[in-house]
Every structure is written in structure tokens, then in C-alpha cells.
C-alpha atoms as a PDB file:
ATOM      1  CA  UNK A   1     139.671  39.877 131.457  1.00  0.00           C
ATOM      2  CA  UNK A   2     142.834  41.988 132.571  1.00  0.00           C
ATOM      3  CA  UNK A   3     141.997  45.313 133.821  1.00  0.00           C
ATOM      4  CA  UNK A   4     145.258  47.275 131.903  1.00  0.00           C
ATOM      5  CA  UNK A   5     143.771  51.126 132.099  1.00  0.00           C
ATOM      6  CA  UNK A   6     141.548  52.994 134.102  1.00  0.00           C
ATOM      7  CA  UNK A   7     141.862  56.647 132.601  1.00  0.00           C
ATOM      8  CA  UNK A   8     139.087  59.397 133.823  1.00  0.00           C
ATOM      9  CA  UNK A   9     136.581  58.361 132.137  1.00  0.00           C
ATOM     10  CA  UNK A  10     137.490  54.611 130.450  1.00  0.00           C
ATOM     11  CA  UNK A  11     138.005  51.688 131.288  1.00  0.00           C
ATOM     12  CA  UNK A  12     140.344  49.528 128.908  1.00  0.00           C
ATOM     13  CA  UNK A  13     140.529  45.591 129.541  1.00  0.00           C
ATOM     14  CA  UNK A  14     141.940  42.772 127.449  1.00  0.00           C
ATOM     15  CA  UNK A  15     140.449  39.964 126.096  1.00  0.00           C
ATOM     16  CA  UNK A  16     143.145  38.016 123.892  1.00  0.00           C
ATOM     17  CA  UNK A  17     144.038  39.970 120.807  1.00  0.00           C
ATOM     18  CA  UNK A  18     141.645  42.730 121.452  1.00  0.00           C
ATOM     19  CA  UNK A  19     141.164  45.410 123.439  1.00  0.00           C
ATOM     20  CA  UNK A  20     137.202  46.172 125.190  1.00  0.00           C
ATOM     21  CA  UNK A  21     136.948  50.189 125.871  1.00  0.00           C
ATOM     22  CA  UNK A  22     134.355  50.610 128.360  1.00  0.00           C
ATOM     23  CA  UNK A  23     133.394  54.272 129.027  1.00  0.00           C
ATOM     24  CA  UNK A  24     132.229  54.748 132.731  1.00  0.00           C
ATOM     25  CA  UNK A  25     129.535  57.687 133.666  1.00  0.00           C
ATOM     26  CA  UNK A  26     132.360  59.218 135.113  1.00  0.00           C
ATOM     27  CA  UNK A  27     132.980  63.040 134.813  1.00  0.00           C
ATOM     28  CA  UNK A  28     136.200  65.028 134.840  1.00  0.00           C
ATOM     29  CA  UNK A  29     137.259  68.380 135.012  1.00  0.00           C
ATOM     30  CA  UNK A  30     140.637  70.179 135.070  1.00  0.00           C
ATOM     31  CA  UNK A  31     141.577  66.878 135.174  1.00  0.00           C
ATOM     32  CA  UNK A  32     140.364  65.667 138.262  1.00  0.00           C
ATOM     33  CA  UNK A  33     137.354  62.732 138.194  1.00  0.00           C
ATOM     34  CA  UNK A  34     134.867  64.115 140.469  1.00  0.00           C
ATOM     35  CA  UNK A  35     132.931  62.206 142.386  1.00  0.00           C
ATOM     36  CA  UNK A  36     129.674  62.215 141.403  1.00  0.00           C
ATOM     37  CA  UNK A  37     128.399  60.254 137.951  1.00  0.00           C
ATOM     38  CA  UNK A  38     126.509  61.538 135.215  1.00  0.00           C
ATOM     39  CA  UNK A  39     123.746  58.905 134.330  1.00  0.00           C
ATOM     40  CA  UNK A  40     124.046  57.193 130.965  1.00  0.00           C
ATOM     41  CA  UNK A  41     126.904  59.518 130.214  1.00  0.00           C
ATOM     42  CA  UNK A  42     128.914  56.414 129.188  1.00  0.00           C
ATOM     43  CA  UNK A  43     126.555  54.906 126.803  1.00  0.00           C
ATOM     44  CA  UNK A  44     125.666  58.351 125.462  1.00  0.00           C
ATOM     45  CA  UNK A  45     129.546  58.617 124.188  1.00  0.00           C
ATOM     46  CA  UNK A  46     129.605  55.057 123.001  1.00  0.00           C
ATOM     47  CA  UNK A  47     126.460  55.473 120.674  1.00  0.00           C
ATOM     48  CA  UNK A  48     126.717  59.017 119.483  1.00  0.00           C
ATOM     49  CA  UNK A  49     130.843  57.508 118.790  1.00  0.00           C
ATOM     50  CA  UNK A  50     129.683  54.451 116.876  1.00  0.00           C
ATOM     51  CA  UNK A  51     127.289  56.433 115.031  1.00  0.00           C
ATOM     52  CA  UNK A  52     130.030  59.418 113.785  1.00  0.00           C
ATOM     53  CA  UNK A  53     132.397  56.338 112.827  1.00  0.00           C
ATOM     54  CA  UNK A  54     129.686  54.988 110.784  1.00  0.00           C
ATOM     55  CA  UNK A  55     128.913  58.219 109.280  1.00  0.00           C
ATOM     56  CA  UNK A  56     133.351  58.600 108.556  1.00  0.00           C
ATOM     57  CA  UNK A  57     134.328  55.245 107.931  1.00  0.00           C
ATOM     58  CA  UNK A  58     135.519  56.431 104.504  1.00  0.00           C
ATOM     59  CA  UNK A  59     137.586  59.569 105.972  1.00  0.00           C
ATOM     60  CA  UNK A  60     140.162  57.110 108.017  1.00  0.00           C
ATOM     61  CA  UNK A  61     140.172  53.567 109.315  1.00  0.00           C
ATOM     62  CA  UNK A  62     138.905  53.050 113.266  1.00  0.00           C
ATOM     63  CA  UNK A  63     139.526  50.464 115.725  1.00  0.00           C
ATOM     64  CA  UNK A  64     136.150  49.083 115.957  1.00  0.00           C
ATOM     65  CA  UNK A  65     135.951  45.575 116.123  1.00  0.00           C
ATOM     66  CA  UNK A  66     132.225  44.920 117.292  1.00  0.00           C
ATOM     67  CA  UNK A  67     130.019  47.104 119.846  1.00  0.00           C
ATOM     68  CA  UNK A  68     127.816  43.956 120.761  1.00  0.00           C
ATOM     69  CA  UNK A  69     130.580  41.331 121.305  1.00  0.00           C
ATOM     70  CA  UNK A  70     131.219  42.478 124.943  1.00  0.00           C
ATOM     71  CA  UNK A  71     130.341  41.164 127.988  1.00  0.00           C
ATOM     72  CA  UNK A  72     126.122  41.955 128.670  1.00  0.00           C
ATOM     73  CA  UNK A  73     127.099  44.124 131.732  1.00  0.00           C
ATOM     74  CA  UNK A  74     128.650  46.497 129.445  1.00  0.00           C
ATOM     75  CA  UNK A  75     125.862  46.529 126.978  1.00  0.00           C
ATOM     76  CA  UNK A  76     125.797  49.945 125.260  1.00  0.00           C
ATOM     77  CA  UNK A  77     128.594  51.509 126.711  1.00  0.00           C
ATOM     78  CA  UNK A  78     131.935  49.026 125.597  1.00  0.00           C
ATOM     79  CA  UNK A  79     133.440  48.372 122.247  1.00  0.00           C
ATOM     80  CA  UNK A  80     135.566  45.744 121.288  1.00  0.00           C
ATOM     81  CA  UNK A  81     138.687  47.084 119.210  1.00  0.00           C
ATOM     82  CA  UNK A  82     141.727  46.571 117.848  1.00  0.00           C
ATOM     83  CA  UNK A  83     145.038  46.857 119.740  1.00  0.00           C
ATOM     84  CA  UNK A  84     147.106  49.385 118.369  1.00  0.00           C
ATOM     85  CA  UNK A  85     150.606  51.733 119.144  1.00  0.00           C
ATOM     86  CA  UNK A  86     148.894  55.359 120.402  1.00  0.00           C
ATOM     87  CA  UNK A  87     150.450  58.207 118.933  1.00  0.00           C
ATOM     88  CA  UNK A  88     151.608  60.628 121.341  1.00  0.00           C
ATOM     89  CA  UNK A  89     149.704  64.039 120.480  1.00  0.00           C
ATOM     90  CA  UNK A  90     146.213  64.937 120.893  1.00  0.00           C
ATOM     91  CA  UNK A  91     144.989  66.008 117.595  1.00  0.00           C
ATOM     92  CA  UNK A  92     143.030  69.078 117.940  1.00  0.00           C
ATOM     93  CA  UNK A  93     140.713  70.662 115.748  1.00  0.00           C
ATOM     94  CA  UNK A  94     139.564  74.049 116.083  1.00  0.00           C
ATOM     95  CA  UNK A  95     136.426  76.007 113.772  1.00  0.00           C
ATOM     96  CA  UNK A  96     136.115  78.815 116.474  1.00  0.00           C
ATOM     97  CA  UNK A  97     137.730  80.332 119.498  1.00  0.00           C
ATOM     98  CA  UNK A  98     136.757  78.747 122.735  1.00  0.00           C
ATOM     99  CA  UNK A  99     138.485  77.668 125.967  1.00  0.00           C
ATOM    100  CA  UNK A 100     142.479  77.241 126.016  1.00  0.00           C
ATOM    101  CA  UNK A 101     142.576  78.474 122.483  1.00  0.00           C
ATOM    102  CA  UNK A 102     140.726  81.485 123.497  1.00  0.00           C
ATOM    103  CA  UNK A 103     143.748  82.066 126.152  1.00  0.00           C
ATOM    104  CA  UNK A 104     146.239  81.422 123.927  1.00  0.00           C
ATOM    105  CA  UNK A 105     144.896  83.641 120.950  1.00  0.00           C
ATOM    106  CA  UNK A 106     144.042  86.385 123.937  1.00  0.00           C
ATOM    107  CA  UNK A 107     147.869  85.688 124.754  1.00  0.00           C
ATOM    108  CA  UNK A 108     149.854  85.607 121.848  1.00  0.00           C
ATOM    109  CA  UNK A 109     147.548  86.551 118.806  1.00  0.00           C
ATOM    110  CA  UNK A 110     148.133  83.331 117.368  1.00  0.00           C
ATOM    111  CA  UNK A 111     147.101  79.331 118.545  1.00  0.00           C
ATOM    112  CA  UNK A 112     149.556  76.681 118.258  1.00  0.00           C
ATOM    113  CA  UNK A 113     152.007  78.948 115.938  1.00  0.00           C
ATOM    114  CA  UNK A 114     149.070  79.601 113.572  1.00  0.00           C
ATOM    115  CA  UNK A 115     148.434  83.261 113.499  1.00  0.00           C
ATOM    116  CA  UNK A 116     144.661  84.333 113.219  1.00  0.00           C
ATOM    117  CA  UNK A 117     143.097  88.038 112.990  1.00  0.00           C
ATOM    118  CA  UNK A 118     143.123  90.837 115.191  1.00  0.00           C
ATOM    119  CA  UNK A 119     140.015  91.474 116.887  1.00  0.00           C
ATOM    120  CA  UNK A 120     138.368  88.146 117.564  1.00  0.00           C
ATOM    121  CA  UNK A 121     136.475  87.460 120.483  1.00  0.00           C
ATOM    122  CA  UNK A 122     135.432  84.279 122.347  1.00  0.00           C
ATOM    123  CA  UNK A 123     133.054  82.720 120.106  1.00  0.00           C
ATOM    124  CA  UNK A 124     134.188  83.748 117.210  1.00  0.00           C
ATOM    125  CA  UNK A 125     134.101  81.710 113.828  1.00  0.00           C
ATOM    126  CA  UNK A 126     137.324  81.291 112.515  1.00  0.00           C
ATOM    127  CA  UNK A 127     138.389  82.408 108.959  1.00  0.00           C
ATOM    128  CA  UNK A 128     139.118  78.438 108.692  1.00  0.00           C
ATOM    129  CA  UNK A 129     139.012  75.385 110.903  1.00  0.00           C
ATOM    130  CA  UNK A 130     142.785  74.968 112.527  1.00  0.00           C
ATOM    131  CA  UNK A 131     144.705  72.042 114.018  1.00  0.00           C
ATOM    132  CA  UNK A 132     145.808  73.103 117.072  1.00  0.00           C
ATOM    133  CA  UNK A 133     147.568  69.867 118.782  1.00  0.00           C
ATOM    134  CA  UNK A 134     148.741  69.113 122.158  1.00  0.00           C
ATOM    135  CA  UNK A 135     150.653  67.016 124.129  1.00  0.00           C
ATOM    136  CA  UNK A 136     149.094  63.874 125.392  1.00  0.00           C
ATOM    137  CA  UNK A 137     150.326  64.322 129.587  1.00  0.00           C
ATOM    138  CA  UNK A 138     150.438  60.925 132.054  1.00  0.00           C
ATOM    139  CA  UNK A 139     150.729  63.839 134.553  1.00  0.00           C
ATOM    140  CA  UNK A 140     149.711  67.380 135.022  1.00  0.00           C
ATOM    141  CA  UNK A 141     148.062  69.618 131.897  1.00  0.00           C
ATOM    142  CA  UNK A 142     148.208  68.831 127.545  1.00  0.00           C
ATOM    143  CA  UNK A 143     150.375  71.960 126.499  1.00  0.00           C
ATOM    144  CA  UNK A 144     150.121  73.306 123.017  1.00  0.00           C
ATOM    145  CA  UNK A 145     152.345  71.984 119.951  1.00  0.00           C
ATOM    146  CA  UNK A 146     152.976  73.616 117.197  1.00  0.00           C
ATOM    147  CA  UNK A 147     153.024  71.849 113.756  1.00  0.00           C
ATOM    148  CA  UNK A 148     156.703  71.478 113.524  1.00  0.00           C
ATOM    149  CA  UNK A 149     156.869  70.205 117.339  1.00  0.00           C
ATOM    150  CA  UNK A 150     154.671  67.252 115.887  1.00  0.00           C
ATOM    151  CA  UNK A 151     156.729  67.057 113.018  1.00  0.00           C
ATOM    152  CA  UNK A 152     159.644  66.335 115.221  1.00  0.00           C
ATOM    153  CA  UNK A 153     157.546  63.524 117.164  1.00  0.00           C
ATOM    154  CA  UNK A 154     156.213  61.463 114.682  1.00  0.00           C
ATOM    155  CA  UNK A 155     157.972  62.246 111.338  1.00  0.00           C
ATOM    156  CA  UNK A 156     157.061  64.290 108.819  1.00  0.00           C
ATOM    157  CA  UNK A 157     154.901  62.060 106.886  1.00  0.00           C
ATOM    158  CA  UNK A 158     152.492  60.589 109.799  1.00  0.00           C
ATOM    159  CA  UNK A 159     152.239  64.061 110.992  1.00  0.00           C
ATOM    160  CA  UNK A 160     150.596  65.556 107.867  1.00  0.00           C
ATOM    161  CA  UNK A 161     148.658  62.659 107.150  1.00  0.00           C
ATOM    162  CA  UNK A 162     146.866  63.387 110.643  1.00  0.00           C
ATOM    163  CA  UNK A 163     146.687  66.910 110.159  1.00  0.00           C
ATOM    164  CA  UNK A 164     144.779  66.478 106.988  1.00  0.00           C
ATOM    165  CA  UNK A 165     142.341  63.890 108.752  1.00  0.00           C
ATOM    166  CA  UNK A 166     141.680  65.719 111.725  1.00  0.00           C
ATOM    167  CA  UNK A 167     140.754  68.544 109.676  1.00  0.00           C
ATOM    168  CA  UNK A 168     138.805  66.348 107.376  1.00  0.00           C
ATOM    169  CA  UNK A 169     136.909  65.328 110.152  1.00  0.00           C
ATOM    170  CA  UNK A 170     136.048  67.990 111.785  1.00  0.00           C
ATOM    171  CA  UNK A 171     134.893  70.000 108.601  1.00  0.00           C
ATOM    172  CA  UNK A 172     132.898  66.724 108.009  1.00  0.00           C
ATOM    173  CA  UNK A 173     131.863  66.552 111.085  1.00  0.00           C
ATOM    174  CA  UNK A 174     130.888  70.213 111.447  1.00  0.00           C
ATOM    175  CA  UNK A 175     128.944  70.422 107.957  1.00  0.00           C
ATOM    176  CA  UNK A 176     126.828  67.334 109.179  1.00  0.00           C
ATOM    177  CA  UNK A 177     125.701  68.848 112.289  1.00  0.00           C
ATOM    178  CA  UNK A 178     125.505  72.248 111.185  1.00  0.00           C
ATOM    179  CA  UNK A 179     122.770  70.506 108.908  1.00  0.00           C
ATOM    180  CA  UNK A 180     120.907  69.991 112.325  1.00  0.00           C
ATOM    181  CA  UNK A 181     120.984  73.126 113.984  1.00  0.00           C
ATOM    182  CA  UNK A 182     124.205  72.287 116.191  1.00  0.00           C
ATOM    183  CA  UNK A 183     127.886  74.095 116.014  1.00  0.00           C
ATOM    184  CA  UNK A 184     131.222  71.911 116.492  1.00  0.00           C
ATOM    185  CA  UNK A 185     133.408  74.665 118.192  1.00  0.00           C
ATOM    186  CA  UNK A 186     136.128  72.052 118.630  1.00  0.00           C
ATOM    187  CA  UNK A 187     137.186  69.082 118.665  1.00  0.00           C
ATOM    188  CA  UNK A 188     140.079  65.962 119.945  1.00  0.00           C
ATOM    189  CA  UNK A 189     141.195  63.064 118.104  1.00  0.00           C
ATOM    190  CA  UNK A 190     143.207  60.179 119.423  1.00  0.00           C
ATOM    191  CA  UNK A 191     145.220  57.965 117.001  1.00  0.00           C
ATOM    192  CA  UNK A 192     147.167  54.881 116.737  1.00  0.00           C
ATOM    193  CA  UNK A 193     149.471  52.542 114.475  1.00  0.00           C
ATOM    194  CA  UNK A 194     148.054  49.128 113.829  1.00  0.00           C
ATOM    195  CA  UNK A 195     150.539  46.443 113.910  1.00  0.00           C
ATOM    196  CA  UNK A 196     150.915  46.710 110.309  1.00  0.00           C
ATOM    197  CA  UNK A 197     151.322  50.388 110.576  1.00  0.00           C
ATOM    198  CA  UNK A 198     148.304  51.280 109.233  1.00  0.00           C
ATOM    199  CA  UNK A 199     147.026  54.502 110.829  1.00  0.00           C
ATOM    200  CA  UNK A 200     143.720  54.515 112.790  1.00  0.00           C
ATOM    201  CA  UNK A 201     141.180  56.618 114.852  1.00  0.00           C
ATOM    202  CA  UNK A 202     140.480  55.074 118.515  1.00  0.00           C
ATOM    203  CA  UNK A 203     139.082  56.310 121.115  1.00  0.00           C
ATOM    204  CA  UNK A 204     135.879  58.445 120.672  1.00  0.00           C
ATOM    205  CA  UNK A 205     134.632  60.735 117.784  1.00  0.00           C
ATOM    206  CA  UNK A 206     132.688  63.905 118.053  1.00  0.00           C
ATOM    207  CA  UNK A 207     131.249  63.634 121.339  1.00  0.00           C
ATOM    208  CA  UNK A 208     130.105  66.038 124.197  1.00  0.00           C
ATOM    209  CA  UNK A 209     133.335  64.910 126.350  1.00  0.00           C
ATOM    210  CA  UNK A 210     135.828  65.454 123.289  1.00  0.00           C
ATOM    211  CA  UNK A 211     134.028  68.287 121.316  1.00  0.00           C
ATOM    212  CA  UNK A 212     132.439  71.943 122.014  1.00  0.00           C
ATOM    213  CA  UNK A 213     128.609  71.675 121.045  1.00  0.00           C
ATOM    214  CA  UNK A 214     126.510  74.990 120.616  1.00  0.00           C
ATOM    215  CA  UNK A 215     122.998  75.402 119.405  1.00  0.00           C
ATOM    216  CA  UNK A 216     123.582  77.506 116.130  1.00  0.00           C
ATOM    217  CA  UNK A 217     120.243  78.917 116.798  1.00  0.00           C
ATOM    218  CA  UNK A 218     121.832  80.579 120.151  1.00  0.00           C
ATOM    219  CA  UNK A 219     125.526  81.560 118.819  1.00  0.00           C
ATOM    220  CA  UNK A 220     126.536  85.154 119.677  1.00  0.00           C
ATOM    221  CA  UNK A 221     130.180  85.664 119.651  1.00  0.00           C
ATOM    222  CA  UNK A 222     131.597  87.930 122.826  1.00  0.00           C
ATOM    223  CA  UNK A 223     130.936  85.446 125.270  1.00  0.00           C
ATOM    224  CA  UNK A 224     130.128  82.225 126.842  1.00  0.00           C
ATOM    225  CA  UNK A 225     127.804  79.789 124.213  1.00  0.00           C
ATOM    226  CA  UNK A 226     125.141  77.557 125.336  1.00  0.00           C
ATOM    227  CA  UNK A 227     126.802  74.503 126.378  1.00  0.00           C
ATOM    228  CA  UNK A 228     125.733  70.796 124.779  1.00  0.00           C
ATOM    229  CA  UNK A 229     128.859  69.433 125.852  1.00  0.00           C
ATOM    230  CA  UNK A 230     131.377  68.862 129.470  1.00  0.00           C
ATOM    231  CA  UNK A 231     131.960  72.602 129.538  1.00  0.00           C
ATOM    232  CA  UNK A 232     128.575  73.161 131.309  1.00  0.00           C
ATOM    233  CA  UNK A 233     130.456  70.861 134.174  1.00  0.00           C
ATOM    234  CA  UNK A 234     132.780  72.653 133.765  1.00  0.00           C
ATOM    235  CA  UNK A 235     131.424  76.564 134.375  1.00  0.00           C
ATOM    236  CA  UNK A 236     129.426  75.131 137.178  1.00  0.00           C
ATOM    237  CA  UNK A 237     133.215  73.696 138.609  1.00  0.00           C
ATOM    238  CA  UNK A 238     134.355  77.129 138.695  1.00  0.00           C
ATOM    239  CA  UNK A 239     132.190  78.800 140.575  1.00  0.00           C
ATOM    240  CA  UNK A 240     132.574  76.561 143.651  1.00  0.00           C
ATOM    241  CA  UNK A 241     135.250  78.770 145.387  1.00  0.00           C
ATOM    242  CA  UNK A 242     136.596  76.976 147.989  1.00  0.00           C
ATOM    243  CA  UNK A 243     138.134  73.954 145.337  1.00  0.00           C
ATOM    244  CA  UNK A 244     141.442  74.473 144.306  1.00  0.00           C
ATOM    245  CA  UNK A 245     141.470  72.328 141.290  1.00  0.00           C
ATOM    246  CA  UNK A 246     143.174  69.145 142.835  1.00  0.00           C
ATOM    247  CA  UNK A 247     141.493  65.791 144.114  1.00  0.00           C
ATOM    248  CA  UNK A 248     139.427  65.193 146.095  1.00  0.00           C
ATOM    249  CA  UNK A 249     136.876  67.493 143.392  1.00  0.00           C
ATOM    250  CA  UNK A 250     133.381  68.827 144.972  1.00  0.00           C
ATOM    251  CA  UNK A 251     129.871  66.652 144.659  1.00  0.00           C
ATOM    252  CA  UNK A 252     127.678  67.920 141.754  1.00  0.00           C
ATOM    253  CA  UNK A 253     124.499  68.988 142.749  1.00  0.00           C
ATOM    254  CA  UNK A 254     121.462  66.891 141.558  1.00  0.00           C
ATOM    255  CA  UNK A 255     119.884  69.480 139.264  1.00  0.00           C
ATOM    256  CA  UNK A 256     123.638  70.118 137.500  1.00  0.00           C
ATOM    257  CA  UNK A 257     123.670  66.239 137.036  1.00  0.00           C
ATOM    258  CA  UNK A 258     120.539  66.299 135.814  1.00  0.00           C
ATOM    259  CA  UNK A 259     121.027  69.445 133.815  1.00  0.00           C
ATOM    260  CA  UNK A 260     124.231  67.904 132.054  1.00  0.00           C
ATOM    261  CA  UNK A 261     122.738  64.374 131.228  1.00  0.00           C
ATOM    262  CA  UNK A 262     120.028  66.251 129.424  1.00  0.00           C
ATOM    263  CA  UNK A 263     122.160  68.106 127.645  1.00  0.00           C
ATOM    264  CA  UNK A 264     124.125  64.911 126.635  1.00  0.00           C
ATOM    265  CA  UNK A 265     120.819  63.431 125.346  1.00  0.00           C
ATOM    266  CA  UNK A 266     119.924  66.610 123.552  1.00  0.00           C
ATOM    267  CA  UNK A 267     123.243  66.752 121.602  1.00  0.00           C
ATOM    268  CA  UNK A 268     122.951  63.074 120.565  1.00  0.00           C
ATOM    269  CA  UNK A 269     119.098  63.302 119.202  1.00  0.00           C
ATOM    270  CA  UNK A 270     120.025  66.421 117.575  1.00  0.00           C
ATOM    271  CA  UNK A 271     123.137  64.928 115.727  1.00  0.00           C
ATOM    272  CA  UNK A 272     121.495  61.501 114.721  1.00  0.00           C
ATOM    273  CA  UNK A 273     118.071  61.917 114.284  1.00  0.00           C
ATOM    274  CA  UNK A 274     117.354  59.137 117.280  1.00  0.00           C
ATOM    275  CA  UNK A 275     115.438  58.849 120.221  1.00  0.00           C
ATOM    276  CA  UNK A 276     117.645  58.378 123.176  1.00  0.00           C
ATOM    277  CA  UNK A 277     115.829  55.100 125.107  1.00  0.00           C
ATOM    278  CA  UNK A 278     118.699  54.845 127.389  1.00  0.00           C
END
């Protein structure tokens, strides 16, 4: 198979018509891969992803072909799927105010042109879930959209046809595992056009690399939340002072690698009611 993508953390080959998506134990933050893995990481996003497209197969079509007719090396952690046109926009949904959209709020009082209430604090649930997209960079950071800048993209029609499923899925999404003692701050959505322009989700789905995952049992708005999710990588990057923020990034430390992976594991048997046997 041709090797035709090797993002941060996938791997994309092809193999004739279809495409195999093979998600590596690789971590990144602030964009940068660093160089030290996260076991089972991979395989952790693959399941808890096949699982949450099971669970919203009637919301939107996805590009999941087969997750067992890949090659046995890959075994738990590649999917075989559908080749399709990706849509240039990361399709963001927000239920509270976390990371960037904490900045921007903090900024301007408003995310991604929406306007929300005075006085809210990081943490904080939002009167409603939001979409909040961004550009999809090849280089440098995503920057915030607005509605109409998406609008201008993609057309008018394909853009609120997203909008409505990225909301749909994340308020699915959130009810569902708020029904298990977990909060979806956020989330990302990737799309793409089949080739007979049917609209589909690709990618991953509700994971600890694409989402915000807090124990609702530990929520306290005005501050940092318990972590189930990349941002615990991602707190721990920031205090290593000495690390500008551009390759080569630092080694993790063996407890933080162990610390994350557990945290991966405890998100995903939270969420699906499984054992995770690696």
C-alpha cells in the first residue's frame, strides 16, 4: 500500500478504492508531535471512534468501510474507509468555555462572531452548545471563522447542513455521556464529499484527542477541569520552560505517559460501558 499522509497523529495509506486510516500512539501539542508515544493511544481513538459512529450512524453518514479488513499489524487501531473530497473547515462544537474559546470570549466577549454573556468564566456551561469553526492550516495555527466566513467557503447550503450536524452531534454526544458521569466541553469534526456528493463524517468522533472530557462529578467553573482528554499533555507541556513551542518538543516523563494513557482508558470505559483489554 501507498503511504499518501502522515499527519500528527495518522497515518493514511491506499489500498485501491479505499483509503486505511491508521492512528499511531503518537501525541501532539501546539502542534508539534513530541517524541515520546502514549501506549495504546491509537487503538483507544479507533475503538472509542467506531463505537460513537455506531451509536450516530443515524445523525450523518461516515466513511467507515470495515475496522477488521486491514492488514493484522494494524489490528485495532486502522479503519478501512471511503475516499472522499475533505471540506476545508474544522467544525467545532462548543457546550462550555475552555481553551482558545476561553481566549477569544476573554478577548472579544463573543467566539467565532457569536456573542455570549458577560461574566463567564473558564468552565463555564454555556447558555447553548455553539459552532465555533476554524480553519483547517497545512502550516502554522487553525484561526477562528465565523459563520458567514464558512458560508463564503463552501456555499450556503453545505455550510448549514454541517452546522446543524455538528451541533446535533455534539448535543447527542454530550446527553449520552452526561448519562455516565462525563462532560463533553468541546468538540472537532472533520467532513468530506463522497464522490457522489453525499456529505460524510471521517476522521474520528468524540474522542480524548478531538474532544474536552471532564468528570461531571469534579466540574467547578473558575478554573482548570480535571482532564480525560490531550489537554492533561498539554498543561504538563507548558510548564516545561525552556521549550519554545517549535520542534524538536521535550520527552514526556514516564509517570505523565502513564498518567495520560490512564486517563485515555478511563474516558473510554466510562463512555461505553467496556473493559479496555488493550
Amino acid at each position: 500500500m501507498e503511504l499518501v499522509h502522515s499527519g500528527k497523529v495518522r497515518d493514511v495509506y491506499a489500498d485501491g478504492d479505499d483509503l486505511i486510516l491508521v492512528a499511531s500512539d503518537r501525541v501532539s501539542v501546539y502542534d508539534v508531535v513530541l517524541p515520546t508515544k502514549i501506549p495504546d493511544k491509537g487503538k483507544i481513538l479507533t475503538q472509542l471512534s467506531l463505537w460513537w459512529f455506531d451509536q450516530l450512524a443515524d445523525v450523518v453518514p461516515n466513511h467507515v468501510i470495515s475496522a477488521t479488513d486491514v492488514p493484522e499489524e494494524w489490528a485495532g487501531r486502522a479503519v478501512r474507509c471511503q475516499r472522499l473530497e475533505m471540506l476545508p473547515v474544522e467544525w467545532i462544537a462548543r457546550g462550555y468555555l475552555a481553551g482558545l474559546g476561553l481566549k477569544e470570549y476573554e478577548r472579544d466577549g463573543a467566539v467565532s462572531g457569536i456573542e455570549l454573556p458577560v461574566g463567564l468564566v473558564e468552565g463555564s456551561k454555556l447558555p447553548e452548545p455553539i459552532f465555533t469553526p476554524t480553519t483547517k492550516a497545512t502550516e502554522g495555527h487553525d484561526e477562528f471563522m465565523t459563520y458567514d466566513d464558512v458560508v463564503n467557503e463552501i456555499g450556503a447550503d453545505t455550510a448549514e447542513r454541517l452546522r446543524k450536524v455538528t451541533l446535533e452531534v455534539y448535543q447527542r454526544g454530550a446527553d449520552l455521556a452526561a448519562e455516565r458521569g462525563v462532560i463533553i466541553a468541546d468538540t472537532k469534526l472533520e467532513f468530506g464529499r463522497a464522490p457522489d456528493g453525499e456529505l460524510v463524517l471521517a476522521d474520528e468522533i468524540l474522542t480524548s484527542d478531538s474532544s474536552r472530557f471532564w468528570p461531571a462529578d469534579q466540574w467547578k467553573p473558575g478554573g482548570p477541569q480535571y482532564a480525560m482528554d490531550k489537554q492533561f499533555v498539554r498543561d504538563w507541556s507548558s510548564t516545561i520552560t525552556d521549550w519554545d513551542r517549535t520542534p524538536p518538543g521535550p520527552e514526556i516523563p514516564q509517570d505523565i505517559v502513564e498518567a495520560t494513557r490512564a486517563r485515555y482508558v478511563e474516558v473510554y470505559e466510562r463512555i461505553t460501558g467496556q473493559t479496555w483489554k488493550g
